[in-house]
PDB file of N, CA and C in Angstrom:
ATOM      1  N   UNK A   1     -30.233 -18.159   2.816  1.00  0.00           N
ATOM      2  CA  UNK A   1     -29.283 -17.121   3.176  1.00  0.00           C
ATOM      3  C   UNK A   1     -28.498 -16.646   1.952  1.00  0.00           C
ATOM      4  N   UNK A   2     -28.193 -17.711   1.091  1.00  0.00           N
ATOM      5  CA  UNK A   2     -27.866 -17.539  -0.075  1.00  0.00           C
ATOM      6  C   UNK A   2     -28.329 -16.260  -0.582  1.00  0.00           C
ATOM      7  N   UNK A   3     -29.383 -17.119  -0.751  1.00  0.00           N
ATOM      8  CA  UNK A   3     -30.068 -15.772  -1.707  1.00  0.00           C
ATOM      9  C   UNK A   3     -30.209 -14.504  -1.799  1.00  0.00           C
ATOM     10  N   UNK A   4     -30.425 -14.384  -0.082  1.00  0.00           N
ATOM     11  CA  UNK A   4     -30.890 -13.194   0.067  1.00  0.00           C
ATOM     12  C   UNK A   4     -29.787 -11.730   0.518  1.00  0.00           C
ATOM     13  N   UNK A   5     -28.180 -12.704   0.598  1.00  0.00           N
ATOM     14  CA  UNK A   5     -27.170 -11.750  -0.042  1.00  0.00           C
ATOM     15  C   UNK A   5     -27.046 -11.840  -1.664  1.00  0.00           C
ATOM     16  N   UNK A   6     -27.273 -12.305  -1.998  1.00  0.00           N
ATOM     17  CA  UNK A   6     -27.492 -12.124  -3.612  1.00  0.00           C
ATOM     18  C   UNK A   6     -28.205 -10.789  -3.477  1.00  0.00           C
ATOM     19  N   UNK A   7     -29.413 -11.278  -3.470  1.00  0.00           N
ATOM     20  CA  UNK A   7     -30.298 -10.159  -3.549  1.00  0.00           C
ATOM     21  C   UNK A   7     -29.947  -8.418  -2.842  1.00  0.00           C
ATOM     22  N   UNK A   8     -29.188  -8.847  -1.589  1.00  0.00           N
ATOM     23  CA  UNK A   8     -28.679  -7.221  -1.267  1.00  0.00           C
ATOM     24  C   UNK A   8     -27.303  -6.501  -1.589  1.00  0.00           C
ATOM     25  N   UNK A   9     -27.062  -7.523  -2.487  1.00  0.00           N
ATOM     26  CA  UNK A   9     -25.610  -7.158  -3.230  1.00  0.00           C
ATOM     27  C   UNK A   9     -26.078  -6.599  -4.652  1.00  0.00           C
ATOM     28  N   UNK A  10     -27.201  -7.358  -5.063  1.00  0.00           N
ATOM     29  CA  UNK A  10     -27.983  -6.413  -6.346  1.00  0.00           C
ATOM     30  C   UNK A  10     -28.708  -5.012  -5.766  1.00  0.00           C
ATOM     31  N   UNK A  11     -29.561  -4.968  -4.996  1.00  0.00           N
ATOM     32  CA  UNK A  11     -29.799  -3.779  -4.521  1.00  0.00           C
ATOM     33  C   UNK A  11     -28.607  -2.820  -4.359  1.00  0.00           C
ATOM     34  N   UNK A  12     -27.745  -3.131  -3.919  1.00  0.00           N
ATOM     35  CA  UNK A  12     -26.943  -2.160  -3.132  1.00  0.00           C
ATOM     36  C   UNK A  12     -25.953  -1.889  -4.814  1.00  0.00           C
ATOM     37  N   UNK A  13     -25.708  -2.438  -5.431  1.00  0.00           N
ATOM     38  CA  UNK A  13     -25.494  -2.381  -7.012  1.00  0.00           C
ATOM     39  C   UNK A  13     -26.420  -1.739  -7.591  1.00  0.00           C
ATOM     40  N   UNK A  14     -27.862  -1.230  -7.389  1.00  0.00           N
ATOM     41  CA  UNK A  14     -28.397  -0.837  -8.259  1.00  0.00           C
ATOM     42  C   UNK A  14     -28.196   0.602  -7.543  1.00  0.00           C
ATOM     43  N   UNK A  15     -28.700   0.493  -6.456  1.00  0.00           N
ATOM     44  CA  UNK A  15     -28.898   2.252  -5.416  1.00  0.00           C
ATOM     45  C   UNK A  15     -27.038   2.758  -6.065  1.00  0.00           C
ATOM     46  N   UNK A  16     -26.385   2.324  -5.951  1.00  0.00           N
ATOM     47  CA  UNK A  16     -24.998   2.920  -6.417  1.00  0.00           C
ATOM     48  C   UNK A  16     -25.198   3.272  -7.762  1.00  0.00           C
ATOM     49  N   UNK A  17     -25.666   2.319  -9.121  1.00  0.00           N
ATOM     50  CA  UNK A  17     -25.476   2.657 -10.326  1.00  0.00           C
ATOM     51  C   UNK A  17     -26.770   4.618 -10.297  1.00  0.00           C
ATOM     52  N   UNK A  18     -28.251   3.994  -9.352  1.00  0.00           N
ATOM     53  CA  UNK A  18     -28.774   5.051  -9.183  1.00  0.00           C
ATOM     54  C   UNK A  18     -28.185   6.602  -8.905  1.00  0.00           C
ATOM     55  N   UNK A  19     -27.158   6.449  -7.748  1.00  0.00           N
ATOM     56  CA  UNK A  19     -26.483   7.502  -7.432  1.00  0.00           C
ATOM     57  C   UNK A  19     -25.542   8.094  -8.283  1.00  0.00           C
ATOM     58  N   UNK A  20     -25.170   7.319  -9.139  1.00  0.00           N
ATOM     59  CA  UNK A  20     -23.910   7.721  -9.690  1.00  0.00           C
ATOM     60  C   UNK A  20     -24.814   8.372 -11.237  1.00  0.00           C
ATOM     61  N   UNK A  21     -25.619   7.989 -11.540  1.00  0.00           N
ATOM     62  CA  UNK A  21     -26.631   8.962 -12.175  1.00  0.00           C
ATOM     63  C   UNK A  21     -27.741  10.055 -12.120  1.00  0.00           C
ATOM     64  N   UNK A  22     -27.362  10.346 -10.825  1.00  0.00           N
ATOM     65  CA  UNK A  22     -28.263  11.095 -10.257  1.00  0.00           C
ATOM     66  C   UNK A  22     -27.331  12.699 -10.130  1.00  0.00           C
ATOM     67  N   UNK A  23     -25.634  11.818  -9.915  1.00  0.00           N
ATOM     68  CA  UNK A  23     -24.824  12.681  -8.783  1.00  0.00           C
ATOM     69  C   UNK A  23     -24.755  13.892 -10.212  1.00  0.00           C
ATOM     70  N   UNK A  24     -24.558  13.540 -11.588  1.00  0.00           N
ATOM     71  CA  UNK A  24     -24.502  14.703 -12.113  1.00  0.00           C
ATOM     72  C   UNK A  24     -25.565  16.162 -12.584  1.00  0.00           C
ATOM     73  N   UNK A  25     -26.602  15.196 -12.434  1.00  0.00           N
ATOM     74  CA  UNK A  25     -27.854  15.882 -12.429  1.00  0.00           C
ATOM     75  C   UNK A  25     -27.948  16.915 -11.381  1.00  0.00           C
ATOM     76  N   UNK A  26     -27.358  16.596 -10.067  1.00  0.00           N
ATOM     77  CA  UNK A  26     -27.978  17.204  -8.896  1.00  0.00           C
ATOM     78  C   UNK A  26     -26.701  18.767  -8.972  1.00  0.00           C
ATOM     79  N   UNK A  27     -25.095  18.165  -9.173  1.00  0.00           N
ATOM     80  CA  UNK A  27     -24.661  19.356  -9.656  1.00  0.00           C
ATOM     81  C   UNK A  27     -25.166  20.528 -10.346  1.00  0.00           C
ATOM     82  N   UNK A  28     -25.280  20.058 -11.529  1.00  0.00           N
ATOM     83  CA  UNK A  28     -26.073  20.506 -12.338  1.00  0.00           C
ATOM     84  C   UNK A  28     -27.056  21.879 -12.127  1.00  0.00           C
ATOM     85  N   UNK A  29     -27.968  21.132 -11.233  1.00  0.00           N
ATOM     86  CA  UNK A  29     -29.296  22.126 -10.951  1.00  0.00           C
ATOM     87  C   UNK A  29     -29.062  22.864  -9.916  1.00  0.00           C
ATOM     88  N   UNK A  30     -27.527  22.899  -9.244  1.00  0.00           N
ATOM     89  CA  UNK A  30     -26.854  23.058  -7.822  1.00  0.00           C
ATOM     90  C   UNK A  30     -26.508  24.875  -8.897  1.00  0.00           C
ATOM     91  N   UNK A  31     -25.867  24.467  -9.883  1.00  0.00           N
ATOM     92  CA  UNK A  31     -25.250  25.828 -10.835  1.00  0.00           C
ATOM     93  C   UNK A  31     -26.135  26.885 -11.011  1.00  0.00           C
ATOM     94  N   UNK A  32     -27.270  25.699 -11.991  1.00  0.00           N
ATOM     95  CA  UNK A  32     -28.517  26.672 -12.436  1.00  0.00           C
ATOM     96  C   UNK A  32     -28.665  27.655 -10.940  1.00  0.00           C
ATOM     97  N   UNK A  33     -28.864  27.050  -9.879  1.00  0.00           N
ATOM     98  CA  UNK A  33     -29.664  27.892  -9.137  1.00  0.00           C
ATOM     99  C   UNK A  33     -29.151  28.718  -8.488  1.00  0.00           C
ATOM    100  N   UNK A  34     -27.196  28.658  -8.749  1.00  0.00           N
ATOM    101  CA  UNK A  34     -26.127  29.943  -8.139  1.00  0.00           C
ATOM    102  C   UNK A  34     -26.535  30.726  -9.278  1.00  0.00           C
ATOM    103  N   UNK A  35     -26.770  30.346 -10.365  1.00  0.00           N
ATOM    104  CA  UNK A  35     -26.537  31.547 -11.398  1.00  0.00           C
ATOM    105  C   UNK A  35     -27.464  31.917 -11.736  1.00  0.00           C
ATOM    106  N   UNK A  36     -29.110  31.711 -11.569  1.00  0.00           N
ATOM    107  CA  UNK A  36     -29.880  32.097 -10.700  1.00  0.00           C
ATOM    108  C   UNK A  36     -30.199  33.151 -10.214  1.00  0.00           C
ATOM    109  N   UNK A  37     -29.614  32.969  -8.716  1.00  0.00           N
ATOM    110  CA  UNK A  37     -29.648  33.613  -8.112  1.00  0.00           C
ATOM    111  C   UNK A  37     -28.849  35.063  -8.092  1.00  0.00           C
ATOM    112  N   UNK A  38     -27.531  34.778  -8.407  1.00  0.00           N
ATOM    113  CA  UNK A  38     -26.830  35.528  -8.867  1.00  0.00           C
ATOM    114  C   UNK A  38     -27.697  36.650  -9.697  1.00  0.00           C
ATOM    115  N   UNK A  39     -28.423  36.321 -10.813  1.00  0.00           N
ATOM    116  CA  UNK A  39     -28.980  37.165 -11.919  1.00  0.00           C
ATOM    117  C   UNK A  39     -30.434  37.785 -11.286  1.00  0.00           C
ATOM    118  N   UNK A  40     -30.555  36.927 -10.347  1.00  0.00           N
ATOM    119  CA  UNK A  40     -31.454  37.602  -9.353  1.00  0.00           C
ATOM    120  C   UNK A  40     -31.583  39.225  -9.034  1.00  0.00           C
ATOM    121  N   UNK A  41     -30.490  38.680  -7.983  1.00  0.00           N
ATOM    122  CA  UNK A  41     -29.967  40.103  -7.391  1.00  0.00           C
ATOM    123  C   UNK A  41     -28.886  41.378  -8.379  1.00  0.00           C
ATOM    124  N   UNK A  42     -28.627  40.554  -9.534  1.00  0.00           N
ATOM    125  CA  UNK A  42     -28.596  41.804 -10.715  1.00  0.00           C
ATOM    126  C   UNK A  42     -29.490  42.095 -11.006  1.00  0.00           C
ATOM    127  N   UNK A  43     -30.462  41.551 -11.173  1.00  0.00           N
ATOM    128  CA  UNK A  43     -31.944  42.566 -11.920  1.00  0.00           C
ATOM    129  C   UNK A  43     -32.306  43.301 -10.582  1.00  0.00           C
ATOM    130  N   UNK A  44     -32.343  43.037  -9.636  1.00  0.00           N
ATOM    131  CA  UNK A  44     -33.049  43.858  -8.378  1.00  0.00           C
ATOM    132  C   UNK A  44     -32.169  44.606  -8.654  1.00  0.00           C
ATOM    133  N   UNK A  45     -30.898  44.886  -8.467  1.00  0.00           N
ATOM    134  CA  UNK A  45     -30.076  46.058  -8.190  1.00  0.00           C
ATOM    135  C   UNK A  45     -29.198  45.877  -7.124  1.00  0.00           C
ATOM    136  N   UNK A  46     -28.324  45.087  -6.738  1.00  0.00           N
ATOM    137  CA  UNK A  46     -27.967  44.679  -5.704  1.00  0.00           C
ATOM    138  C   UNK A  46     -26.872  43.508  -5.999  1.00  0.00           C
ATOM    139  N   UNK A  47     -25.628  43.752  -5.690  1.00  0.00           N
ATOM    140  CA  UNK A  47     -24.654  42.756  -5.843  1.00  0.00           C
ATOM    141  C   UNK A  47     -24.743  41.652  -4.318  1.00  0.00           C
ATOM    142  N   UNK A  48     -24.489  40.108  -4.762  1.00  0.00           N
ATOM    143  CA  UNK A  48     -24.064  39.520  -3.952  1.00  0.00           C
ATOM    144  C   UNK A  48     -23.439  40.070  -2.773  1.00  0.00           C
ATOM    145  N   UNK A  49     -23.864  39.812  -1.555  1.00  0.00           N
ATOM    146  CA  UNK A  49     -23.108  40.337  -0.542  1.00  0.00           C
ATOM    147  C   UNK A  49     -22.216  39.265   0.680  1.00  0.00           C
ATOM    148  N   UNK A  50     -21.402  39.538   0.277  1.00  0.00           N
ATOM    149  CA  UNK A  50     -20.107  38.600   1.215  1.00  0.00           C
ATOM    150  C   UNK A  50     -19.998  39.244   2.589  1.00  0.00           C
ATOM    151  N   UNK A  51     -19.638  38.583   3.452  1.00  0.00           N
ATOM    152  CA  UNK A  51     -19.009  38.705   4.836  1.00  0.00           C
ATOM    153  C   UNK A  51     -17.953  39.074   4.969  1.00  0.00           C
ATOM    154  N   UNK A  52     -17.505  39.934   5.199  1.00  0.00           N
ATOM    155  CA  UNK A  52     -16.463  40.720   5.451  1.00  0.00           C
ATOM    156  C   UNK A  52     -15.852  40.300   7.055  1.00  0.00           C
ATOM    157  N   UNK A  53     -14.338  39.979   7.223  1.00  0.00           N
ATOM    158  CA  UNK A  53     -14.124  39.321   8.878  1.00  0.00           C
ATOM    159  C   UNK A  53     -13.751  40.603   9.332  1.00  0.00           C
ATOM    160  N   UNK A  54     -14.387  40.609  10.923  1.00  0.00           N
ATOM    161  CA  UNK A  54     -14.826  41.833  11.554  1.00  0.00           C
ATOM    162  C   UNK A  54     -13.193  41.932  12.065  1.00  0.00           C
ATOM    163  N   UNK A  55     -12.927  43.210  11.843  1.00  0.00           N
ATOM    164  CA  UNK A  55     -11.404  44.009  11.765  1.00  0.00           C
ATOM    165  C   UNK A  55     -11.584  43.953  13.823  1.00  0.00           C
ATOM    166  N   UNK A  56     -10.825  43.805  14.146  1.00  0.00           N
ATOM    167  CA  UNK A  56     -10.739  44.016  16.036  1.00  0.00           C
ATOM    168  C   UNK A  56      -9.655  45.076  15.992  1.00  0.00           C
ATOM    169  N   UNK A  57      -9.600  45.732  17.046  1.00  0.00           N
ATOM    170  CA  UNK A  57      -9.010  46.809  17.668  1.00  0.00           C
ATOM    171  C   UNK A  57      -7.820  45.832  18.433  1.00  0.00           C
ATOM    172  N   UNK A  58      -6.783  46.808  18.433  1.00  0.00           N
ATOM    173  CA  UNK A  58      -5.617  45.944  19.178  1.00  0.00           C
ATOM    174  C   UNK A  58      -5.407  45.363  20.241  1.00  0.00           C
ATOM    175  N   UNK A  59      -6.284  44.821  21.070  1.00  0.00           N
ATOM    176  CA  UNK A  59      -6.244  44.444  22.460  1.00  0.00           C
ATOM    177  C   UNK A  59      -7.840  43.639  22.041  1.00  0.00           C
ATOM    178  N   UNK A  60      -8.965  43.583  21.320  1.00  0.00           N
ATOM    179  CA  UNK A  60     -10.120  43.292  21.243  1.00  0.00           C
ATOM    180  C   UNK A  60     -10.121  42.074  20.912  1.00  0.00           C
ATOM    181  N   UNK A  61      -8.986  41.409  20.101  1.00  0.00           N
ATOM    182  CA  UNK A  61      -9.268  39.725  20.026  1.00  0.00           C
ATOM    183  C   UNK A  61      -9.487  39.449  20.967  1.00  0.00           C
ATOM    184  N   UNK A  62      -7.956  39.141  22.268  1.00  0.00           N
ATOM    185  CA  UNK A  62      -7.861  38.550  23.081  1.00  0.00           C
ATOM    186  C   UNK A  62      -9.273  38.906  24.300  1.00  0.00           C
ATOM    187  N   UNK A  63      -9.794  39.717  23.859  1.00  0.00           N
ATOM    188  CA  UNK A  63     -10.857  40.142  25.182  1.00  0.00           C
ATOM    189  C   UNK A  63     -11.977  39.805  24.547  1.00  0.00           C
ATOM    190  N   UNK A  64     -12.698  39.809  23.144  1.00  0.00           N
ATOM    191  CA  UNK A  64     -13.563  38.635  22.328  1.00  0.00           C
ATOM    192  C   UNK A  64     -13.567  37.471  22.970  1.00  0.00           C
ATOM    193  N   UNK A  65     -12.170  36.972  22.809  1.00  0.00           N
ATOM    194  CA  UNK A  65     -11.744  34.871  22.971  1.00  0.00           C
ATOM    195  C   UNK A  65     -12.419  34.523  24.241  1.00  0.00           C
ATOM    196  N   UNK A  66     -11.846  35.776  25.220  1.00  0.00           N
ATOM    197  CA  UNK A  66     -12.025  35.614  26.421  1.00  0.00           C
ATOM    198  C   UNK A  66     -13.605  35.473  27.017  1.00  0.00           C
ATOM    199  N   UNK A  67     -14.230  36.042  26.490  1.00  0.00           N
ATOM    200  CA  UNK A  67     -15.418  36.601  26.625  1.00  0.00           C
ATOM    201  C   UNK A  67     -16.811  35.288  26.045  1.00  0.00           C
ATOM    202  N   UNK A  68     -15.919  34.656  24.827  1.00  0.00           N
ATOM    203  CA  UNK A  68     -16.631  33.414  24.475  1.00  0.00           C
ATOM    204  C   UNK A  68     -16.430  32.798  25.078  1.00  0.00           C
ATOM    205  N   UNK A  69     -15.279  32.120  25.468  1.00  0.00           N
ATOM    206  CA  UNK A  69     -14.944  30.874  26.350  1.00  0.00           C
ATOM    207  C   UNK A  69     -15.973  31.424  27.134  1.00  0.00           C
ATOM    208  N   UNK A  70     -15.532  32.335  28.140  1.00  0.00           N
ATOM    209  CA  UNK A  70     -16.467  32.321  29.791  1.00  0.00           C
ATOM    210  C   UNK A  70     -17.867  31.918  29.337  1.00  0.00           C
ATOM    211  N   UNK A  71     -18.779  32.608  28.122  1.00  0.00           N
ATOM    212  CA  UNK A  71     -20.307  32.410  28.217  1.00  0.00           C
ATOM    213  C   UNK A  71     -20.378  30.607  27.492  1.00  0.00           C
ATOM    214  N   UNK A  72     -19.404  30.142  27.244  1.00  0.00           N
ATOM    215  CA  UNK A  72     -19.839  29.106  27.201  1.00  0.00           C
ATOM    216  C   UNK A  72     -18.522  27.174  28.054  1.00  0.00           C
ATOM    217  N   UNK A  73     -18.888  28.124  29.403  1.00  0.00           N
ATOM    218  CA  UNK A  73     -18.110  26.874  30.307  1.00  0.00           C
ATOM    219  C   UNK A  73     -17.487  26.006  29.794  1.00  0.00           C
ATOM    220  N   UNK A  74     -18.718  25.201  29.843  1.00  0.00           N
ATOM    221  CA  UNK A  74     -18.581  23.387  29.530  1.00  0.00           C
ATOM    222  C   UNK A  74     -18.002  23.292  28.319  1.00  0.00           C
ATOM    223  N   UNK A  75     -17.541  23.892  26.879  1.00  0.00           N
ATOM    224  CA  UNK A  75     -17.853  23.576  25.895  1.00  0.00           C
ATOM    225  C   UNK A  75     -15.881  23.964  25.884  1.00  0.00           C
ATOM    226  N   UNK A  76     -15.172  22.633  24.981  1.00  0.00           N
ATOM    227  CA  UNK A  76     -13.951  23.283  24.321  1.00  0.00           C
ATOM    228  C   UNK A  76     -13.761  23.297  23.044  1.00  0.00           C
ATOM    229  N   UNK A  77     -13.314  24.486  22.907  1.00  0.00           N
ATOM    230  CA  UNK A  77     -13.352  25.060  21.263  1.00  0.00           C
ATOM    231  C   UNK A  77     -12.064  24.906  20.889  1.00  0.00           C
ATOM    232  N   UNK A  78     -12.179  24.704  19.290  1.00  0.00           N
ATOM    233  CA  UNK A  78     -10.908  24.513  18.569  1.00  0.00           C
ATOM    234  C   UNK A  78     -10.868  25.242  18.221  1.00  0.00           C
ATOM    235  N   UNK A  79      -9.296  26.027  17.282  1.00  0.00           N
ATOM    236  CA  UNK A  79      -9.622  27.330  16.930  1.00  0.00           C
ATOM    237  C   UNK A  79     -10.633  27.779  15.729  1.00  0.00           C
ATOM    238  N   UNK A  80     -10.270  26.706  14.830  1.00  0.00           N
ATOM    239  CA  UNK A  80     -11.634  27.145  13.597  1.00  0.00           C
ATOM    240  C   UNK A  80     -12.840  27.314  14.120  1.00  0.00           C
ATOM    241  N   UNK A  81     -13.278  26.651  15.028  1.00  0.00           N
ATOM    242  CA  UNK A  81     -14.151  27.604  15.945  1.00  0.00           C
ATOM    243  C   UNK A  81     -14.476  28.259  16.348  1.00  0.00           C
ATOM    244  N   UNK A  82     -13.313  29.129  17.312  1.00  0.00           N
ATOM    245  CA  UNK A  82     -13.009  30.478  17.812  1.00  0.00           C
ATOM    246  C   UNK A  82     -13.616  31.296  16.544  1.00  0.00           C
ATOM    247  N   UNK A  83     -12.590  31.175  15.232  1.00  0.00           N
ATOM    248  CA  UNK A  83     -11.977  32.428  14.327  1.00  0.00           C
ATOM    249  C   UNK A  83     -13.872  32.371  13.540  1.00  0.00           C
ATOM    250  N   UNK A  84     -14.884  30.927  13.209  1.00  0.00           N
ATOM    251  CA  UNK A  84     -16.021  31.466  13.001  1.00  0.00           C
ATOM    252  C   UNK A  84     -16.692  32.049  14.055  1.00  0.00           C
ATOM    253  N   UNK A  85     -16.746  32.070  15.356  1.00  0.00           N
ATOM    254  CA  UNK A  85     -17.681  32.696  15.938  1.00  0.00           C
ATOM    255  C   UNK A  85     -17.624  33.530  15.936  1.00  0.00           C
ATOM    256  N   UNK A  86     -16.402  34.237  16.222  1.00  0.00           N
ATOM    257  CA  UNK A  86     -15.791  35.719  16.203  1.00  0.00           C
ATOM    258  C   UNK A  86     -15.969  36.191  14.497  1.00  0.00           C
ATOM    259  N   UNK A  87     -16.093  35.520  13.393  1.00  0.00           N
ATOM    260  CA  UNK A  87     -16.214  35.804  11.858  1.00  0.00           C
ATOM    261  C   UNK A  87     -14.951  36.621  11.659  1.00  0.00           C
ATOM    262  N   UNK A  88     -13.824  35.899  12.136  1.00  0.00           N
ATOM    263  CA  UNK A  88     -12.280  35.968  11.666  1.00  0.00           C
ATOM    264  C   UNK A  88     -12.296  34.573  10.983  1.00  0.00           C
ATOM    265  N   UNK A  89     -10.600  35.272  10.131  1.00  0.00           N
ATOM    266  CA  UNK A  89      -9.864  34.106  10.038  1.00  0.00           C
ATOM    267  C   UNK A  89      -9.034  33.687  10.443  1.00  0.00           C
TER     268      UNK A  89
END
C-alpha cells in the first residue's frame, strides 16, 4: 500500500509539472490563432464582427421576458440568463 501511494503521488507530481509546461504553450498558440484570424478577415476585406445587444422598444423587454419564461415552463432562469437569451445586458 505503501508503495503504491508513493507511486500516485509521483504521477500526480509529474501530470502537474506536465501541465504547468504545457499551460504556456497552449496560451501561446491560443494568440497566434486570434491574430490569425484577425489578419484573416483583413485580407478578405471584412472587419471582425461583434454582437451588438438588440435595442427593445419601450414596453418590448418586459413582453420578450414574458414570452421566454412561458415557452420554457419547467426551467428557472437567472437573470444573466434572461439578458443572454434576449442578447442584452
Amino acid at each position: 500500500m505503501e508503495e503504491k501511494k508513493i507511486r500516485q503521488e509521483k504521477a500526480a507530481l509529474m501530470q502537474k509539472e506536465c501541465k504547468d509546461k504545457i499551460k504556456p504553450l497552449e496560451d501561446e498558440l491560443s494568440n497566434i490563432i486570434k491574430k490569425l484570424v484577425a489578419n484573416l478577415l483583413k485580407f478578405k476585406g471584412s472587419s471582425p464582427v461583434k454582437a451588438a445587444p438588440i435595442k427593445f422598444g419601450r414596453g418590448q423587454p418586459g413582453s420578450s421576458i414574458k414570452e421566454l419564461l412561458r415557452s420554457n415552463p419547467g426551467k428557472t432562469f437567472k437573470l444573466r440568463e434572461i439578458a443572454d437569451a434576449l442578447n442584452t445586458k
